[in-house]
Protein backbone atom coordinates (compact mmCIF):
# COMPACT_ATOMS: atom_id res chain seq x y z
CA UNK A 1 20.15 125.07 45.64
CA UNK A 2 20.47 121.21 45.39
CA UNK A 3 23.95 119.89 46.46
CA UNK A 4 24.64 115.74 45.90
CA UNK A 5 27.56 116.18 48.11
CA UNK A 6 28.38 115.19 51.90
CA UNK A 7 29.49 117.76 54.57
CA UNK A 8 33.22 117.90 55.18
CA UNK A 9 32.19 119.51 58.69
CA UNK A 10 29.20 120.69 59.97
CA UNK A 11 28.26 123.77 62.91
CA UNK A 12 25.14 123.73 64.98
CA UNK A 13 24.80 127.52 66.59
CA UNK A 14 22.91 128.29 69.42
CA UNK A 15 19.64 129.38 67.64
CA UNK A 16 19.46 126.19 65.22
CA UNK A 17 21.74 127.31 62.30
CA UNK A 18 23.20 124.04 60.29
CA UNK A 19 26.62 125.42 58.31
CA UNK A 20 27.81 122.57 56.10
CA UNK A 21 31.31 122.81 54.57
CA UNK A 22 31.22 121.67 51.05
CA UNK A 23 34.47 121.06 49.67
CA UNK A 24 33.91 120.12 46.42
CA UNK A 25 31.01 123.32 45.50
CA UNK A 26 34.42 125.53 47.14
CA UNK A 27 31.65 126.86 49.72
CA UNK A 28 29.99 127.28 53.27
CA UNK A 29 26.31 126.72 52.92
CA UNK A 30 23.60 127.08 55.77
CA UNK A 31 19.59 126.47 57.07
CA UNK A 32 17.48 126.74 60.04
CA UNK A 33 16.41 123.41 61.76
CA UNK A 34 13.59 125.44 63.13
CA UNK A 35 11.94 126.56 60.03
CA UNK A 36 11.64 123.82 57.21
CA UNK A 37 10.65 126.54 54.94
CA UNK A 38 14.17 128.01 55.29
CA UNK A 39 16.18 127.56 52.10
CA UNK A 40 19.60 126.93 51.92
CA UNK A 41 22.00 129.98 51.43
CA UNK A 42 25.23 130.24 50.84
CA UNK A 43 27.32 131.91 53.87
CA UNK A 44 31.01 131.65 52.12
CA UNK A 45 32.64 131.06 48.50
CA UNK A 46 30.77 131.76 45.48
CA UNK A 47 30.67 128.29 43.53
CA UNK A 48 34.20 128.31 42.15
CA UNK A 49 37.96 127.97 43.30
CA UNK A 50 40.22 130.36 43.73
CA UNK A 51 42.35 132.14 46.25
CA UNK A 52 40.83 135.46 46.09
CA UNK A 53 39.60 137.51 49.60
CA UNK A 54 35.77 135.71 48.07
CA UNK A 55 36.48 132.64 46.76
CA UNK A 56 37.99 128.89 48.51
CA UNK A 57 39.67 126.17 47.30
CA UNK A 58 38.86 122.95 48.85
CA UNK A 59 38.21 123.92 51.68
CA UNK A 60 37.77 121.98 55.18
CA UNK A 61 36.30 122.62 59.19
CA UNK A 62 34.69 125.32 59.84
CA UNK A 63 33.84 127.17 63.36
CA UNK A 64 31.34 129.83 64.26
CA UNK A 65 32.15 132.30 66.85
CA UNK A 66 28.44 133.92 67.75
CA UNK A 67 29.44 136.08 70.25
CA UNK A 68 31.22 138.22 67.03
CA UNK A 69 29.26 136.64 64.15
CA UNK A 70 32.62 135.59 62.75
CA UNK A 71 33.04 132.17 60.45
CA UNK A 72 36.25 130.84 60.70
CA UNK A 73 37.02 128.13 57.43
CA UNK A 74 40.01 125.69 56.84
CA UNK A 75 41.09 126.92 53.64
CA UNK A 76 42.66 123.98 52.59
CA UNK A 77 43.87 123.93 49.04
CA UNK A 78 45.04 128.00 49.73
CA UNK A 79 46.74 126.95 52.66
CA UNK A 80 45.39 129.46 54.78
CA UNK A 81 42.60 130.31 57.66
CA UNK A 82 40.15 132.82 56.39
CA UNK A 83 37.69 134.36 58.76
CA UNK A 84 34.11 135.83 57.26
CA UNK A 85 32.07 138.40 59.14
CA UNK A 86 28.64 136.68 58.53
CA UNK A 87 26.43 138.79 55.93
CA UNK A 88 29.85 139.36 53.99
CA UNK A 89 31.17 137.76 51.38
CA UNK A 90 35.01 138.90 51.55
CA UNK A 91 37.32 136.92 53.60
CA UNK A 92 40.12 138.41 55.82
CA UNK A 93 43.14 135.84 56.10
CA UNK A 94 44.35 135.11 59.80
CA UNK A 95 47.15 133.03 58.73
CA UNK A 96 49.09 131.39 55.75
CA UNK A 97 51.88 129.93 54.58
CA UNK A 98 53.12 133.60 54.56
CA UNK A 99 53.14 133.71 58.19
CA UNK A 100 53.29 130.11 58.78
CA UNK A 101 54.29 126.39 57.56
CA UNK A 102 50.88 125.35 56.63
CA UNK A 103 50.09 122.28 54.50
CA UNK A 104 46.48 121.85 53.96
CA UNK A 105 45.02 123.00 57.34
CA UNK A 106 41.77 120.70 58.02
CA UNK A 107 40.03 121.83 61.14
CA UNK A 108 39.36 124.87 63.31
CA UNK A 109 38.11 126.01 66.77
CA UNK A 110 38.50 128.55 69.03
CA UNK A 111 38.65 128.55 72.94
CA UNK A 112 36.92 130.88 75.58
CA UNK A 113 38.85 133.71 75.23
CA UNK A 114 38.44 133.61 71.13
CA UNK A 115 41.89 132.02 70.25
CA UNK A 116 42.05 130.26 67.12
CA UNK A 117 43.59 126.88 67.05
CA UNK A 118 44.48 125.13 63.60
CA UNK A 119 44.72 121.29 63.13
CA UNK A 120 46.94 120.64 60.38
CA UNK A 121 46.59 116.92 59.91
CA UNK A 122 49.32 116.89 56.99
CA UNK A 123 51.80 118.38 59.45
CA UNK A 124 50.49 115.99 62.27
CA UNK A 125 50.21 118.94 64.28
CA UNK A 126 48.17 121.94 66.07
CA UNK A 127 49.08 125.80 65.89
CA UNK A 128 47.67 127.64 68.29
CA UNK A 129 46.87 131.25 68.87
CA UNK A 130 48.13 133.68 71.70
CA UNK A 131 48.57 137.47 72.05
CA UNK A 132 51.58 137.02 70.15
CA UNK A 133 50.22 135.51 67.06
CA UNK A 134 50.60 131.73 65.95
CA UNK A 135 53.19 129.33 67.50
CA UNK A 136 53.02 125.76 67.25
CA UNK A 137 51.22 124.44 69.49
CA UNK A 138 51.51 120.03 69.67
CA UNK A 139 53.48 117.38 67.32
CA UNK A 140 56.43 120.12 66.46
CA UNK A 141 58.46 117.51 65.71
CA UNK A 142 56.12 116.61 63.18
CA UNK A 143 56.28 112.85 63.72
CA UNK A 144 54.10 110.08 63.87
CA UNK A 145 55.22 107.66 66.57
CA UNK A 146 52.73 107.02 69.49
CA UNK A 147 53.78 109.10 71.68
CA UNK A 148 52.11 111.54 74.56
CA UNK A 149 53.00 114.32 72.50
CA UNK A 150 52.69 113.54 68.65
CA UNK A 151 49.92 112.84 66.36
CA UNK A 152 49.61 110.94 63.49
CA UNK A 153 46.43 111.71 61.29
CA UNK A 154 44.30 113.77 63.33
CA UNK A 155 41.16 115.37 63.03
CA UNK A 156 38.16 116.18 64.95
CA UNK A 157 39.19 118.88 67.76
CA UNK A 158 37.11 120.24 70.16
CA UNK A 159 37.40 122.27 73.31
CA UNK A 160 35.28 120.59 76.52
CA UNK A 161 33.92 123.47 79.42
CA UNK A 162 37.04 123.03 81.56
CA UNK A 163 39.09 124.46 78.76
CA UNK A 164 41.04 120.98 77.56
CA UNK A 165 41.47 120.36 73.97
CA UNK A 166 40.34 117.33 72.58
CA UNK A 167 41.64 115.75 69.18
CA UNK A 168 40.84 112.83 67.61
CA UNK A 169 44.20 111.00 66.68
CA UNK A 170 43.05 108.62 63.78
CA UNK A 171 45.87 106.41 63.18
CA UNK A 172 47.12 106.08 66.38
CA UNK A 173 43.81 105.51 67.77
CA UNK A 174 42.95 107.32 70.85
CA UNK A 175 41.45 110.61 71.64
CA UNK A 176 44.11 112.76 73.29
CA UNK A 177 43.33 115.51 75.81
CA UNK A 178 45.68 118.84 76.39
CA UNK A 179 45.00 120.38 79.81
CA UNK A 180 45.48 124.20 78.77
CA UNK A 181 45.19 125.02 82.33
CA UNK A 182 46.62 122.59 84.58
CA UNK A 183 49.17 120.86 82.45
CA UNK A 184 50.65 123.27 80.09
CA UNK A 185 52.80 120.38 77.77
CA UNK A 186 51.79 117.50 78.79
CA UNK A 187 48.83 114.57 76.82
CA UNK A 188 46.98 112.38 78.44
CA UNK A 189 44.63 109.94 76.86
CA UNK A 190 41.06 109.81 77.25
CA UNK A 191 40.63 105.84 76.22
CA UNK A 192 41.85 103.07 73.97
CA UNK A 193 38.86 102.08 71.20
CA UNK A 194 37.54 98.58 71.92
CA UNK A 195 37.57 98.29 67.73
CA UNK A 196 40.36 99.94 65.69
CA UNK A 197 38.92 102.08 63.32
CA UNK A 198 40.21 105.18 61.53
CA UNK A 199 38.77 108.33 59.51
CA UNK A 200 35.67 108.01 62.27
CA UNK A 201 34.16 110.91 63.99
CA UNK A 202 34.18 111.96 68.07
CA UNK A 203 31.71 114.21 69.45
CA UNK A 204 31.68 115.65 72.70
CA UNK A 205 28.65 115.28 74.46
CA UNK A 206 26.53 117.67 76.80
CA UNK A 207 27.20 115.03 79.79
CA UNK A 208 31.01 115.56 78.94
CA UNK A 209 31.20 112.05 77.78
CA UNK A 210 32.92 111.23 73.86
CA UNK A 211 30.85 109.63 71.45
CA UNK A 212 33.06 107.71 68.67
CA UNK A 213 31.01 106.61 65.38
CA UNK A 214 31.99 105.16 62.14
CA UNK A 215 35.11 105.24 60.59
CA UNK A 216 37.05 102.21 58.86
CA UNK A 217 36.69 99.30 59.38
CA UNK A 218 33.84 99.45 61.75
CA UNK A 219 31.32 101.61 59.79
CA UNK A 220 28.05 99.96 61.97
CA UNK A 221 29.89 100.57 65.36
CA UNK A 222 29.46 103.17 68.39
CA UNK A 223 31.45 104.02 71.19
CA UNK A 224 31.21 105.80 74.46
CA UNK A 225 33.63 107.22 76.72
C-alpha cells in the first residue's frame, strides 16, 4: 500500500509499532520500526466511508491501550468513539451523539486505570470517563475566553506519570495542565510560548519536559518547557 497522505495522529507502542491515522483513506494503518521489511497493514477501516461497526468517516486521534490490545479512534465525521480489538475489523462504539453531545470528536487517550477521555475541539471541551459513564469533563460552558477553565481550539492531550492531563490549547496559546489528583477543578498553566503560533504540536517528553514544534506562523521554530 502507497498512501500520499500525512498522519492526522500517530501511536508509537512499546514494541516499535507506528499506527498512523489517515483521514482522508477513512483508515488506521500500521508498521514495525524494527523490521524495514514490515509492510504496511491496515489495523482499522476498509478504504471507504461510512458509519458501519467496519468502516470510518474522517476520522481523527487515535490511542492504543496494550495492556488489552484495544485501538481507540476519533471517529470524527460519525461523531462517535469506536474502540477495535486489534486483529478485528468490527468496531464497538463507546460513545455518540446517542449518548452524548458530540461534534466531531478529534483526539483520544486514556489514563492509568483505562478511562477514556475525548477532546472535542468543536465543543472546546473534554468528556471524560468514570464508572458512571461519560460526563463532561472541562470547558462545559463551551466558551472560548481565556480563562483557567475553558479552551478555545484544542488539541494534543496527553496524560504525564503523575496522572495530570495535558492539552494543548491552540488559540489561546498555552498548554494547560488538570491535576486529576490533587486539584480536582482547577487549571493551571504550564508556560506562555515565547512565539504565538497555532495548529502546532506538544509532546511530552521522557524527562517530563513539553516539546512545542511547528504550527502557524512559526513553522521553523522549537520550544521547550
Amino acid at each position: 500500500m502507497n498512501f500520499c497522505e500525512q498522519c492526522f495522529d500517530i501511536f508509537v507502542s512499546e514494541d516499535q509499532i507506528l499506527l498512523c491515522s489517515l483521514s482522508q483513506q477513512h483508515q488506521i494503518i500500521s508498521k514495525s520500526l524494527l523490521d524495514q521489511w514490515d509492510y504496511l497493514s491496515t489495523v482499522a477501516g476498509i478504504g471507504s466511508e461510512g458509519s458501519t461497526s467496519i468502516t470510518l468517516r474522517n476520522r481523527r486521534g487515535i490511542f492504543l491501550d496494550e495492556n488489552n490490545a484495544n485501538l481507540f479512534v476519533a471517529d470524527c465525521g460519525n461523531n462517535r468513539i469506536q474502540k477495535f480489538h486489534l486483529g478485528s475489523f468490527e468496531g464497538e462504539t463507546i460513545i455518540s451523539n446517542q449518548t452524548f453531545p458530540l461534534n466531531c470528536p478529534n483526539g483520544i487517550t486514556l489514563d492509568d486505570q483505562g478511562f477514556v477521555f475525548v477532546v472535542n475541539s468543536s465543543n472546546n471541551r473534554i468528556l471524560g470517563q468514570n464508572p458512571n459513564g461519560f460526563h463532561c469533563f472541562i470547558g462545559c460552558e463551551q466558551s472560548v475566553e481565556p480563562n483557567p477553565n475553558q479552551l478555545n481550539s484544542l488539541s494534543n492531550r496527553h496524560f504525564d506519570s503523575f496522572g495530570n492531563l495535558l492539552v494543548v490549547d491552540q488559540q489561546n496559546q498555552r498548554i494547560q495542565r488538570f491535576d486529576l489528583i490533587l486539584y480536582s477543578g482547577q487549571w493551571t498553566t504550564t508556560g506562555n510560548m515565547s512565539v504565538a503560533r497555532q495548529w502546532h504540536t506538544a509532546s511530552i517528553l521522557f524527562n517530563k519536559a513539553i516539546l512545542v514544534t511547528g504550527g502557524c506562523c512559526a513553522l521553523n521554530s522549537a520550544e521547550l518547557y
